[in-house]
Protein backbone atom coordinates (compact mmCIF):
# COMPACT_ATOMS: atom_id res chain seq x y z
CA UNK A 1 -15.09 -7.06 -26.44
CA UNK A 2 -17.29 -7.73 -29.14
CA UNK A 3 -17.88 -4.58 -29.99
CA UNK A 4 -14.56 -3.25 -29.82
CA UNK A 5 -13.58 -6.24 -32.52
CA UNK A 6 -16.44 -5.31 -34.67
CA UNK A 7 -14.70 -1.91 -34.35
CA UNK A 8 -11.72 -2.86 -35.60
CA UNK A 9 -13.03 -4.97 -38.90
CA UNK A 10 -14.93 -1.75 -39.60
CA UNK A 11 -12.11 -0.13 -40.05
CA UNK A 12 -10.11 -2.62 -41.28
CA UNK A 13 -12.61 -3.11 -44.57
CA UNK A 14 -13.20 1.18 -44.79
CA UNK A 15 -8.99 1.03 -45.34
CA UNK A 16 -9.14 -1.45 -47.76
CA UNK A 17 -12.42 0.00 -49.58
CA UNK A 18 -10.22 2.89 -49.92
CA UNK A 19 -7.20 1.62 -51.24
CA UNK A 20 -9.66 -0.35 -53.60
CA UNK A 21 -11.38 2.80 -54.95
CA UNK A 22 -8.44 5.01 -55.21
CA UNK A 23 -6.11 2.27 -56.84
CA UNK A 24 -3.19 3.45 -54.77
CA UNK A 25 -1.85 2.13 -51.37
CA UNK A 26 -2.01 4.80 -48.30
CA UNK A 27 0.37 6.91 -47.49
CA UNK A 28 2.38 6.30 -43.81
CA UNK A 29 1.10 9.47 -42.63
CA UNK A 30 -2.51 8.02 -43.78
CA UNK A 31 -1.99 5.25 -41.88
CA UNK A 32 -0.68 7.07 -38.71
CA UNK A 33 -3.98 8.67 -38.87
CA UNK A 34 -6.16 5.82 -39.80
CA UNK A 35 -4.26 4.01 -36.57
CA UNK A 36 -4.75 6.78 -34.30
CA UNK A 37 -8.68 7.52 -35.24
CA UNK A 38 -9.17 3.55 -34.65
CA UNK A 39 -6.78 3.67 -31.03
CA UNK A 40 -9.26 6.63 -30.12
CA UNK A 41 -12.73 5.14 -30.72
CA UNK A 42 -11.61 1.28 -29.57
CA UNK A 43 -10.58 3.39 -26.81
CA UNK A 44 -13.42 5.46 -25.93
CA UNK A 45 -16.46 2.77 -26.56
CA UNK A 46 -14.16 -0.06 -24.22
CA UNK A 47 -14.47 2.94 -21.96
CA UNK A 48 -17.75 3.14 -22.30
CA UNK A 49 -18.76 -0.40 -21.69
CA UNK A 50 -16.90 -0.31 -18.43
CA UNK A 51 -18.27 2.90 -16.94
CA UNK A 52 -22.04 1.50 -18.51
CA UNK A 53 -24.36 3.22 -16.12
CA UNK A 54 -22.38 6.22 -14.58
CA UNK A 55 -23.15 9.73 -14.88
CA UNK A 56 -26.89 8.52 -15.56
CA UNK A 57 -27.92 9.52 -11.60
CA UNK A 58 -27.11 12.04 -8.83
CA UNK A 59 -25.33 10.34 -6.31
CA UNK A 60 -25.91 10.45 -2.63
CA UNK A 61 -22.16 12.47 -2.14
CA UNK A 62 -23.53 15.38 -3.83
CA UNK A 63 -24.12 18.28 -2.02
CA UNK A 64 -27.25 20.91 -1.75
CA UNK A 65 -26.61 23.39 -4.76
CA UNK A 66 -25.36 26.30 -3.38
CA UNK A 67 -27.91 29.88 -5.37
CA UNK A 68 -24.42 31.97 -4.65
CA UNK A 69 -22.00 29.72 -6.40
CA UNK A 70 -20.82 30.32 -9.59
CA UNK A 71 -20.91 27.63 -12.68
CA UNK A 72 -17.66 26.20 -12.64
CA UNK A 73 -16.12 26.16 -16.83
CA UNK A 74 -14.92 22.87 -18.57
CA UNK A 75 -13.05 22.29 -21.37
CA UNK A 76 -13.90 19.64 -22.96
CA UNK A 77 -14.60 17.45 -26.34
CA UNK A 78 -16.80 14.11 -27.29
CA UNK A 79 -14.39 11.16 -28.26
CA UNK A 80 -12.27 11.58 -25.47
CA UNK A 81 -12.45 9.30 -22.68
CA UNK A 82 -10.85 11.33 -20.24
CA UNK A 83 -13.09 14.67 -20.66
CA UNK A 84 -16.13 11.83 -20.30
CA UNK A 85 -15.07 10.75 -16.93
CA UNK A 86 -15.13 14.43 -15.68
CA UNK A 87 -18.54 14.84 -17.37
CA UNK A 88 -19.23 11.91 -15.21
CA UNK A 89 -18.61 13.19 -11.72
CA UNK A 90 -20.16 16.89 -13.00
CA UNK A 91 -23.35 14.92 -13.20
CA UNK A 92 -23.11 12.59 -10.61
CA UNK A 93 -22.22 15.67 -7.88
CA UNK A 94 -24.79 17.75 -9.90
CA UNK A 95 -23.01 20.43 -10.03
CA UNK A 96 -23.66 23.49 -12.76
CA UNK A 97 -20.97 24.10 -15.12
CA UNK A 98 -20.65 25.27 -18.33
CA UNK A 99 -19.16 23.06 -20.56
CA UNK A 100 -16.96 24.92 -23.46
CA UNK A 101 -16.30 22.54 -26.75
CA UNK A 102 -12.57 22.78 -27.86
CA UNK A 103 -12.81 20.11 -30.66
CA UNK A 104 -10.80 20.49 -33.57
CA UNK A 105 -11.02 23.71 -35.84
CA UNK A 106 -13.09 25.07 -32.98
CA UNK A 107 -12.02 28.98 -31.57
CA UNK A 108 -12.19 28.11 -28.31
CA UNK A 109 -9.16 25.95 -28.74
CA UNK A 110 -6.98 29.24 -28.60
CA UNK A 111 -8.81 30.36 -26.00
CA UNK A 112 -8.01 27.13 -23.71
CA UNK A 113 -4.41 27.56 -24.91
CA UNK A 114 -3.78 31.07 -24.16
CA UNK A 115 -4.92 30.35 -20.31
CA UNK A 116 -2.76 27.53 -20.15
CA UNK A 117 1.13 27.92 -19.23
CA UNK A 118 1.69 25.12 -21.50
CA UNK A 119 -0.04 27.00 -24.60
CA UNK A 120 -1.31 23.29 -25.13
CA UNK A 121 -5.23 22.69 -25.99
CA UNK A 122 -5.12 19.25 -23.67
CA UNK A 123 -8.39 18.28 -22.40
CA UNK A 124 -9.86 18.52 -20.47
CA UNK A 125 -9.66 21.63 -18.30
CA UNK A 126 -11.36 23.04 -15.51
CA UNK A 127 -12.06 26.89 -14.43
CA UNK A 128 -13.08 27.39 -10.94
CA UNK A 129 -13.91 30.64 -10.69
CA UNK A 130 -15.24 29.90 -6.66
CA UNK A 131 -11.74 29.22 -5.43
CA UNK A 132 -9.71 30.90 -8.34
CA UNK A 133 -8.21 27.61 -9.52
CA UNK A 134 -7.56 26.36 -13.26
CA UNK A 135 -5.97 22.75 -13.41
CA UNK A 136 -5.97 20.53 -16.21
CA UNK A 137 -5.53 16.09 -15.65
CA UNK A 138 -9.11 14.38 -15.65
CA UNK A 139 -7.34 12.81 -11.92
CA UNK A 140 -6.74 16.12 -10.34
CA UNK A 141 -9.75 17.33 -11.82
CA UNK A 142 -12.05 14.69 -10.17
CA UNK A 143 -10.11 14.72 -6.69
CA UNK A 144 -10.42 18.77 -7.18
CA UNK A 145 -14.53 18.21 -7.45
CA UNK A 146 -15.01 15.10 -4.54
CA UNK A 147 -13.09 17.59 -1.89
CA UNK A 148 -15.29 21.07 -2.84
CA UNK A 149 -18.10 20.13 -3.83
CA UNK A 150 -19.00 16.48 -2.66
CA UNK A 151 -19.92 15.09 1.07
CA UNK A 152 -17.35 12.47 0.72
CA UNK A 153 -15.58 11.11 -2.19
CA UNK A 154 -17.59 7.44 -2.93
CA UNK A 155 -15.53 4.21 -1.88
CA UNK A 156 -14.83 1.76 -5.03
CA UNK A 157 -18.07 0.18 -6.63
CA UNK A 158 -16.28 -2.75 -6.31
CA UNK A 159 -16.71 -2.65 -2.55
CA UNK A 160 -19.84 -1.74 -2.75
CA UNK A 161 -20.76 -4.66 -4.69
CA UNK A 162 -18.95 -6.80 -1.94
CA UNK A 163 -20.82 -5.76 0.66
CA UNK A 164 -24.32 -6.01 -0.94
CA UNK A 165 -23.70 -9.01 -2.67
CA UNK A 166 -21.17 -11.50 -1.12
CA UNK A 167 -20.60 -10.24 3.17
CA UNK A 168 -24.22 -11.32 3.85
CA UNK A 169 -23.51 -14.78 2.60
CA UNK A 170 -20.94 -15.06 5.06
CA UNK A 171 -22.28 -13.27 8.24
CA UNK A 172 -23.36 -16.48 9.71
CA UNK A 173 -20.45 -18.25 8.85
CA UNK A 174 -17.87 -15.33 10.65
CA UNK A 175 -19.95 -15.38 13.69
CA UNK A 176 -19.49 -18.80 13.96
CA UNK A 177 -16.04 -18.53 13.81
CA UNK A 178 -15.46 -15.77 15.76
CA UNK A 179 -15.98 -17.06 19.29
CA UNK A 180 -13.74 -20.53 17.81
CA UNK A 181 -10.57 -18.03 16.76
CA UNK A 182 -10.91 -16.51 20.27
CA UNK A 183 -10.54 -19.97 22.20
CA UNK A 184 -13.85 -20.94 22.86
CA UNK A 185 -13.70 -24.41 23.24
CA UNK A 186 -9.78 -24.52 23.71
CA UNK A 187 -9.69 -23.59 27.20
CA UNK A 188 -12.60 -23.72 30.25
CA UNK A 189 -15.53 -21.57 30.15
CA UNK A 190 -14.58 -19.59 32.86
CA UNK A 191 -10.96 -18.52 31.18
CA UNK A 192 -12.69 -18.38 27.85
CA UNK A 193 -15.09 -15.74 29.56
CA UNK A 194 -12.11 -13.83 31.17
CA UNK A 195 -10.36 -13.45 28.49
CA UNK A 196 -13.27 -11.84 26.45
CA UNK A 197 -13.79 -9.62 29.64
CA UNK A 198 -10.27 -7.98 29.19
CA UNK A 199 -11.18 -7.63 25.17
CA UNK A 200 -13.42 -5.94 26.23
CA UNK A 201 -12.37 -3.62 28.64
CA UNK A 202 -9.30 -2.59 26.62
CA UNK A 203 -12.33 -1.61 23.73
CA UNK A 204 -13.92 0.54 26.38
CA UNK A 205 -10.73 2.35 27.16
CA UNK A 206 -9.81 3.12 24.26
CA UNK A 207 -13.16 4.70 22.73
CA UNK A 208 -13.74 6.32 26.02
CA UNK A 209 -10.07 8.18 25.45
CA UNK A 210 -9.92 8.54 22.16
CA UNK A 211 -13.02 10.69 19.99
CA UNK A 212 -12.55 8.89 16.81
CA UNK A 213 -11.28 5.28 16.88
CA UNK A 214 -11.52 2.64 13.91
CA UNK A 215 -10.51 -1.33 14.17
CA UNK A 216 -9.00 -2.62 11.11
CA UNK A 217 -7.43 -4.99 9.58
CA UNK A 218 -3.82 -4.19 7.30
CA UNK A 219 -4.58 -5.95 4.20
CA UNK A 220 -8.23 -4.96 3.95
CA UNK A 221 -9.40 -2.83 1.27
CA UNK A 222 -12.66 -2.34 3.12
CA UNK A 223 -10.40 -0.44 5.92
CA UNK A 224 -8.23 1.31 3.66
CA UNK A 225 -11.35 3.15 2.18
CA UNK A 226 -12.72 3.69 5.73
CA UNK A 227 -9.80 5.66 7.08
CA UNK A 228 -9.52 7.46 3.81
CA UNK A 229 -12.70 8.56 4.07
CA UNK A 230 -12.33 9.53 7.78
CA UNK A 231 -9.37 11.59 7.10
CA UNK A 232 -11.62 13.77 4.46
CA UNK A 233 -13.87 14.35 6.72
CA UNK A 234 -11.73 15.99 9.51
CA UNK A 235 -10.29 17.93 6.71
CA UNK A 236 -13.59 18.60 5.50
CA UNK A 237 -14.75 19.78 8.83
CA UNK A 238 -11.32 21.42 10.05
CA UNK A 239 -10.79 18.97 12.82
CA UNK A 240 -7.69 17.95 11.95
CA UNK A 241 -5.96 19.80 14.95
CA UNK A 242 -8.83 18.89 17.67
CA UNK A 243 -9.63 15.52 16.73
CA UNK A 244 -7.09 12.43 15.29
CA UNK A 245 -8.12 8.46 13.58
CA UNK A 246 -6.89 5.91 16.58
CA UNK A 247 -6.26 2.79 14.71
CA UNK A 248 -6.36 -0.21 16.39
CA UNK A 249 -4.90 -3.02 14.21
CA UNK A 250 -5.57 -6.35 15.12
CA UNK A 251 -3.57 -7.67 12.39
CA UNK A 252 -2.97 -8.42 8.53
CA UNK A 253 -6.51 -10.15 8.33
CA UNK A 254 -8.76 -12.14 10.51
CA UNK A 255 -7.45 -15.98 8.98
CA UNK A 256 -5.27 -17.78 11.40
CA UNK A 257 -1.86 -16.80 11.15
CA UNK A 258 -2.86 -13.31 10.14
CA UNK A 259 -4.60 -11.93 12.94
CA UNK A 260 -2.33 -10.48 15.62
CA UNK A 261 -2.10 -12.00 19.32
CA UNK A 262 -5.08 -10.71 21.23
CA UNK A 263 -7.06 -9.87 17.69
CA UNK A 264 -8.98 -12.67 17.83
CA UNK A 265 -10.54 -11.64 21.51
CA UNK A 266 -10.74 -8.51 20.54
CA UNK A 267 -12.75 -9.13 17.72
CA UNK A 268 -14.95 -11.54 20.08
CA UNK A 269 -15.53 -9.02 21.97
CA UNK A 270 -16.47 -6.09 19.20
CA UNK A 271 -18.89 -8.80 18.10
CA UNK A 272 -20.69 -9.22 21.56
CA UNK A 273 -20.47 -5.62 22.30
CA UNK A 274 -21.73 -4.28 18.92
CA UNK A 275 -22.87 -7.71 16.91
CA UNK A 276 -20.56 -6.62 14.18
CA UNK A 277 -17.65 -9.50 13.27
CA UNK A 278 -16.38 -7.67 10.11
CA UNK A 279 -13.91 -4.44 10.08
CA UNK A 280 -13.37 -1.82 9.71
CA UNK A 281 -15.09 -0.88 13.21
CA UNK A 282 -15.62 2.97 13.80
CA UNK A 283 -16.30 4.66 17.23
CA UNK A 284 -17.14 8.54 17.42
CA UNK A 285 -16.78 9.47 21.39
CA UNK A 286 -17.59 5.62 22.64
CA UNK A 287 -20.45 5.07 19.94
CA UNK A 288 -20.51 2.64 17.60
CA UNK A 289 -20.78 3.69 14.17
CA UNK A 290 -20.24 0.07 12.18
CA UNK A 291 -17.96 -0.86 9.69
CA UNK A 292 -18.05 1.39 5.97
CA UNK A 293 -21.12 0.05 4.76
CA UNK A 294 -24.85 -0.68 5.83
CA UNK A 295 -28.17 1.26 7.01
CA UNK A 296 -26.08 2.55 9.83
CA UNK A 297 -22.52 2.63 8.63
CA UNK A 298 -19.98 5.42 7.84
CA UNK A 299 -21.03 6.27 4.83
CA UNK A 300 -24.83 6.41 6.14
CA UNK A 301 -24.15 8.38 8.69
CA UNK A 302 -22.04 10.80 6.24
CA UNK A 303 -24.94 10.74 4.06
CA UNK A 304 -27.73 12.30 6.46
CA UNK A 305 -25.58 14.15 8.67
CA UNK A 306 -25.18 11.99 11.89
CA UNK A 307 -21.34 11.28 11.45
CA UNK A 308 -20.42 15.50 11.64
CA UNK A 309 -23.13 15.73 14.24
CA UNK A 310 -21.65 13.38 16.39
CA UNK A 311 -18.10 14.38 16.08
CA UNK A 312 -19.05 17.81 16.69
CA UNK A 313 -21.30 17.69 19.53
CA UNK A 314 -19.28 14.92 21.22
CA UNK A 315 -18.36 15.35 24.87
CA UNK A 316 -14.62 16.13 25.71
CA UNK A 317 -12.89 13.23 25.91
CA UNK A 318 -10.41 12.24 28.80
CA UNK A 319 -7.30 10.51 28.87
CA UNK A 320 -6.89 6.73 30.19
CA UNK A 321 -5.10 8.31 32.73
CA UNK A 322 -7.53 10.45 34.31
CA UNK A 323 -10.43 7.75 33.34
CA UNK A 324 -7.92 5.33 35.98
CA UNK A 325 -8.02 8.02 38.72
CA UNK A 326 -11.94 8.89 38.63
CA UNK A 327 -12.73 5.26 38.59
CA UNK A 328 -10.44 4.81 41.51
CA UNK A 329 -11.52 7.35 43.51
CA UNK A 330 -15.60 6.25 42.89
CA UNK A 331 -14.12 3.22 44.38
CA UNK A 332 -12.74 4.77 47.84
CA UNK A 333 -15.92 6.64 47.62
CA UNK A 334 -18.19 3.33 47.19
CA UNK A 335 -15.75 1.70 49.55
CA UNK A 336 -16.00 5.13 52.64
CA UNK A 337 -19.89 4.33 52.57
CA UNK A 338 -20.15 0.65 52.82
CA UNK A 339 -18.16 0.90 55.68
CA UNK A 340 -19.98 3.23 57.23
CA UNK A 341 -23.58 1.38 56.37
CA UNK A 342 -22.39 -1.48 57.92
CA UNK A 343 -20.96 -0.27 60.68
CA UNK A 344 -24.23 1.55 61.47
CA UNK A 345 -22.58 5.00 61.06
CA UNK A 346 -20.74 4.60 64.75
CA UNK A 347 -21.40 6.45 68.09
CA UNK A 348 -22.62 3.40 69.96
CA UNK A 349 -24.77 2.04 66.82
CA UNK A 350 -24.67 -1.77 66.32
CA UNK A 351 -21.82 -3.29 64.69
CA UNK A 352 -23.92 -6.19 63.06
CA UNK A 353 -23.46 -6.45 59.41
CA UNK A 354 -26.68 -6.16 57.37
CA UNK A 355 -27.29 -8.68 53.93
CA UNK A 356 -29.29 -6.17 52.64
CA UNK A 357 -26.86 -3.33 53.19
CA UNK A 358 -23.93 -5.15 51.66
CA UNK A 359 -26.45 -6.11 48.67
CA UNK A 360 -26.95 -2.25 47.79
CA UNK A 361 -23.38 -1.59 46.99
């Protein structure tokens, strides 16, 4: 960047200035340092114009401060990039902490070494006294903080950014497509229609036996984060043992030649069932949730509540199995009255059919 060379001539001319003044050439070990001190800020303000913006605002995966929890303790110091981007999340998950300076010459850098195993003063380096952990890399750190103390760790911005900015641009354009991919036009009306009938019915049996189902695609990123997210959440809410993710591929991606046999109607009928082209495609116990974003996607519903609700408070769900044999049997049931309507319930009683009898059922 522009900065980061203005950075560098900065240094470049205080080097020279020096060697100037001083009438003598540095020193390798002057120029280690020199090299180093210029790595570190280049470093930290190219940081810094990537990451412009974050750790300015609470985000909407923070969670309710907790009056009984204790401030969590981080080691930290300014100039280091890595300490910044745990500073970052602190703020953005508003969570209290108190934040110990270890910079150089500082006594609290013996006191970071002494509690860790290394003896090193590497920051930074989190306390927790709530769950009795210590850990230091800024990585762990963060992943340490999202699963705690967060509602759900935050897809990539870059997704984000999709979705508001470029998906609604092509909305139109996929459900125009959609019904094309899916043979509409290829073949008759009628097989066109049947074929979008089975779509649809295989949907139906599968969110009606499964609690938590998503449709995705294998190369998108957008379904990667959505069943990443999912998974937290069972952890989050200890379902992991009662409730699973059903993934339903329908292929690589939704272009011809990537989409699996049978995606294409599938996708059809997701679309007429739900008005929602684009995956990922999440179902809690037979209800549509939408795809990761929007007013009424995952991460809404995560957001105000709805997602746990619903997972919770879901009825049991049965197995296709026993959905085939209840369906049959309402069928010999419909069937045992119809023939008894129209045959006027016996004992002498008038055989005639009756339009309006058959028309009930």
């Amino acid at each position: 960047s522009r900065f980061a060379a203005d950075a560098l001539d900065s240094a470049a001319g205080q080097a020279q200035a020096k060697t100037h003044v001083e009438g003598v050439p540095l020193t390798p070990s002057e120029m280690a340092k020199d090299v180093q001190g210029l790595v570190e800020l280049v470093g930290g303000q190219t940081a810094g114009l990537f990451r412009s913006g974050r750790g300015e605002t609470v985000s909407p995966a923070a969670m309710p401060s907790v009056s009984t929890m204790k401030p969590l303790i981080l080691y930290s110091y300014e100039g280091n990039q890595f300490c910044r981007l745990v500073r970052e999340v602190f703020t953005e998950l508003d969570i209290v902490y108190e934040l110990r300076s270890v910079g150089k010459l500082s006594p609290r850098r013996s006191e970071l070494a002494a509690r860790r195993d290394d003896q090193s003063t590497q920051c930074p380096y989190l306390v927790d006294p709530n769950l009795g952990i210590e850990m230091g890399e800024s990585k762990d750190i963060i992943q340490h903080l999202y699963t705690n103390y967060a509602k759900y760790t935050p897809p990539s911005e870059i997704l984000q950014w999709a979705s508001d900015v470029l998906v609604p641009y092509f909305r139109n354009f996929f459900a125009a497509v959609s019904p094309i991919q899916a043979g509409a036009g290829l073949e008759s009306h009628a097989e066109f229609q049947q074929d979008i009938a089975q779509a649809t019915a295989s949907i139906e049996r599968t969110i009606q036996s499964h609690p938590l189902v998503i449709y995705t695609y294998d190369l998108s990123p957008f379904c990667t984060e959505a069943k990443t997210i999912l998974q937290e959440q069972l952890e989050k809410m200890s379902l992991t043992d009662e409730a699973e993710i059903h993934e339903v591929s329908l292929g690589y991606e939704w272009v011809p030649g990537l989409i699996a046999e049978g995606g294409a109607q599938k996708r059809q009928a997701l679309f007429e069932m739900t008005g929602q082209t684009s995956l990922p495609h999440v179902f809690v116990h037979g209800q549509s949730v939408g795809g990761l974003f929007g007013d009424d996607g995952l991460i809404a519903c995560i957001q105000d509540g709805t997602f746990a609700n619903m997972l919770k408070s879901g009825r049991p769900m049965q197995s296709y199995d026993e959905l085939l044999t209840d369906a049959q049997k309402q069928k010999e049931l419909l069937d045992t009255i119809k023939t008894a309507v129209n045959q006027g319930g016996g004992g002498g009683a008038s055989n005639t059919t009756n339009p309006m009898q058959l028309e009930l059922f």
